[in-house]
Protein backbone atom coordinates (compact mmCIF):
# COMPACT_ATOMS: atom_id res chain seq x y z
CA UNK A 1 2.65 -59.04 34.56
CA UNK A 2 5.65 -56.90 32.92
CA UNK A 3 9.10 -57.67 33.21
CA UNK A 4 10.20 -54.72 35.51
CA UNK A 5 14.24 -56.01 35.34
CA UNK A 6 14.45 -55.39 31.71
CA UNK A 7 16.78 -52.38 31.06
CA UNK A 8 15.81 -49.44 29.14
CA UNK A 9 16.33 -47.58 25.88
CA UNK A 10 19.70 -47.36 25.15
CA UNK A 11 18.63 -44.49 22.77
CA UNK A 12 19.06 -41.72 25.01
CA UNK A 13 22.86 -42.65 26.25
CA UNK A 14 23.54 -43.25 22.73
CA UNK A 15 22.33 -40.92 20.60
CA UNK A 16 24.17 -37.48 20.05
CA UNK A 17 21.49 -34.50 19.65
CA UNK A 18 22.19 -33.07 15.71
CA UNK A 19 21.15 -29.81 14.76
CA UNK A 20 18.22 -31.12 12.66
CA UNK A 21 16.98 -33.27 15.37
CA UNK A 22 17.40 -29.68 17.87
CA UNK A 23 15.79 -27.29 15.40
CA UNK A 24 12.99 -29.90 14.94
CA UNK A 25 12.05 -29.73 18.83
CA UNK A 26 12.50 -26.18 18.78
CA UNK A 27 9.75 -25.80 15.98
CA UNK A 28 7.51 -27.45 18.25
CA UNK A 29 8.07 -25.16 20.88
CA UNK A 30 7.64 -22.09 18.79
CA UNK A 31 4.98 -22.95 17.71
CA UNK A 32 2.83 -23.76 21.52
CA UNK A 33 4.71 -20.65 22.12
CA UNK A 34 3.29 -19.06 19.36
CA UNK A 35 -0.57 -20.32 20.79
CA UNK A 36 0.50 -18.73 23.91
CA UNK A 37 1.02 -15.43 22.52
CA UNK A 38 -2.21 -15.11 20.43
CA UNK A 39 -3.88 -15.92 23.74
CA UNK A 40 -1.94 -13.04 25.31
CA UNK A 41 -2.99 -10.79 22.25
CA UNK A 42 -6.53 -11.92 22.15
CA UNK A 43 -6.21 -10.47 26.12
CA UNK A 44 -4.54 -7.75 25.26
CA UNK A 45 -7.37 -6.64 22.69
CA UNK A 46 -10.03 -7.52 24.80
CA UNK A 47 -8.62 -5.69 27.88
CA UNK A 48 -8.69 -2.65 25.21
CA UNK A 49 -12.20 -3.33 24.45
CA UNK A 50 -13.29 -2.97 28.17
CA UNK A 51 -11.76 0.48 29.08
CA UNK A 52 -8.95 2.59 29.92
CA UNK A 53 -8.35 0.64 33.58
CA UNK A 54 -8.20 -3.00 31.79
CA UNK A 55 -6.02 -1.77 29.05
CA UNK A 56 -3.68 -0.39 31.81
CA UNK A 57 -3.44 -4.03 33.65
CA UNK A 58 -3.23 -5.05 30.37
CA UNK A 59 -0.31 -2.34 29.25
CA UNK A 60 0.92 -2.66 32.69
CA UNK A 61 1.49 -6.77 32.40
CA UNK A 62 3.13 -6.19 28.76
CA UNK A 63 5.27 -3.32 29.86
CA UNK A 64 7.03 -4.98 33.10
CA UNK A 65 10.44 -6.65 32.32
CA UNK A 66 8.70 -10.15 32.41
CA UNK A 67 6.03 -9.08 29.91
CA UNK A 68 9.05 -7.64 28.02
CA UNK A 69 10.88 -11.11 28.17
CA UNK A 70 7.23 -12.98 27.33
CA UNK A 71 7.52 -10.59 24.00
CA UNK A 72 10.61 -11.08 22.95
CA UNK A 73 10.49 -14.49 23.20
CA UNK A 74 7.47 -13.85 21.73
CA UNK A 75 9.08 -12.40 18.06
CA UNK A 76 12.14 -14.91 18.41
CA UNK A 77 9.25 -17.32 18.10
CA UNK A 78 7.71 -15.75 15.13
CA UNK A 79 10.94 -15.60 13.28
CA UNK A 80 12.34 -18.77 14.12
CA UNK A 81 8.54 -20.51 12.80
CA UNK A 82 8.47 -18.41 9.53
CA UNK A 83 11.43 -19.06 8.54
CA UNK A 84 11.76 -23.38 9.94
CA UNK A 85 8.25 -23.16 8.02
CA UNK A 86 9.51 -21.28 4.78
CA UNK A 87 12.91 -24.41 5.01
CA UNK A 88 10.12 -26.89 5.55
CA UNK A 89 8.41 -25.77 2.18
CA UNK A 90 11.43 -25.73 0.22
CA UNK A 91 11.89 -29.74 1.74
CA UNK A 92 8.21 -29.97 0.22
CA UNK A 93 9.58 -29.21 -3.31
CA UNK A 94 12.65 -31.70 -2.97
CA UNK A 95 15.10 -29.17 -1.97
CA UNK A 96 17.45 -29.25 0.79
CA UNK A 97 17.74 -32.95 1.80
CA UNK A 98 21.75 -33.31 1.40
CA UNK A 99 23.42 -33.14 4.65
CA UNK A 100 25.55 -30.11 3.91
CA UNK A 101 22.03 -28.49 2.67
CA UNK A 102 20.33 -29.28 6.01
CA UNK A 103 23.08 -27.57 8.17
CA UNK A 104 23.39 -24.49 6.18
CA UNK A 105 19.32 -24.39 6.12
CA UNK A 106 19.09 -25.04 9.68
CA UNK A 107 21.84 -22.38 11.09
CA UNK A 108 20.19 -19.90 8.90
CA UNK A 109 16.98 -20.33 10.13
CA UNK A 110 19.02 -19.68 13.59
CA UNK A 111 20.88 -16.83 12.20
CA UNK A 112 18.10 -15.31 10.64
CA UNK A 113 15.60 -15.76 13.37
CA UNK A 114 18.10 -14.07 15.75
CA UNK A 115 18.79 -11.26 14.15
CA UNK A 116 15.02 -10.35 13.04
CA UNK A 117 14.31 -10.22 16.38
CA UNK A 118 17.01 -7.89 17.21
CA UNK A 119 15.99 -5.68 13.96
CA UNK A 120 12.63 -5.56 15.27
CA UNK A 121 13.60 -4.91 19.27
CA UNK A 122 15.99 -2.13 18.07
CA UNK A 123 13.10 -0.31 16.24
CA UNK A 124 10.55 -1.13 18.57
CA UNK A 125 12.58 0.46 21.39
CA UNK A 126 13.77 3.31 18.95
CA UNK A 127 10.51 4.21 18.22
CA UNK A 128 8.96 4.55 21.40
CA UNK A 129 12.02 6.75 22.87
CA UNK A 130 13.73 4.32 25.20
């Protein structure tokens, strides 16, 4: 029978989150996130595929502010991957290990990935007139 008295983990009380440790988890994310949104796609395609009245559920969904918030979390996700993957690559190679490396890398990626998104958002909404 297990000893239910023992105490646990200290690890979690103890342990300070670093940004390496934070952009690691968030890699993960973006990436199920990134799953999640070629589901949504492959639905959005297929909704085109079956007529005008499933592509308008379909345009509707996409088009309401929580569809809007799915897809912009949606291209934050794509950023952030590409470029965590494109620093994971240069890791690969040997570069980029040094702790001063690793920060700059990592709040780059951040940096980057947030304002791609906004690039893209700004365009996006320029282009179709609102």
């Amino acid at each position: 029978m297990a000893n239910t008295n023992r105490p646990l983990s200290p690890h979690l009380q103890v342990y300070r989150p670093q940004i390496t440790s934070i952009l690691s988890i968030l890699h993960r994310l973006t990436g199920i996130a990134l799953t999640g949104g070629a589901v949504l796609f492959s639905y959005w395609i297929m909704a085109a595929t079956y007529g005008p009245e499933a592509f308008g559920h379909a345009q509707a969904l996409l088009g309401s502010w929580i569809g809007q918030l799915i897809l912009w979390g949606m291209t934050f996700s794509l950023f952030y991957h590409l470029a965590n993957g494109i620093r994971h690559l240069a890791w690969d190679v040997g570069w980029g290990y040094e702790l001063d490396k690793l920060r700059t890398s990592g709040w780059l990626t951040v940096v980057f990935a947030v304002a791609m998104t906004a690039l893209t958002l700004v365009v996006a909404y320029s282009a179709a007139g609102g």
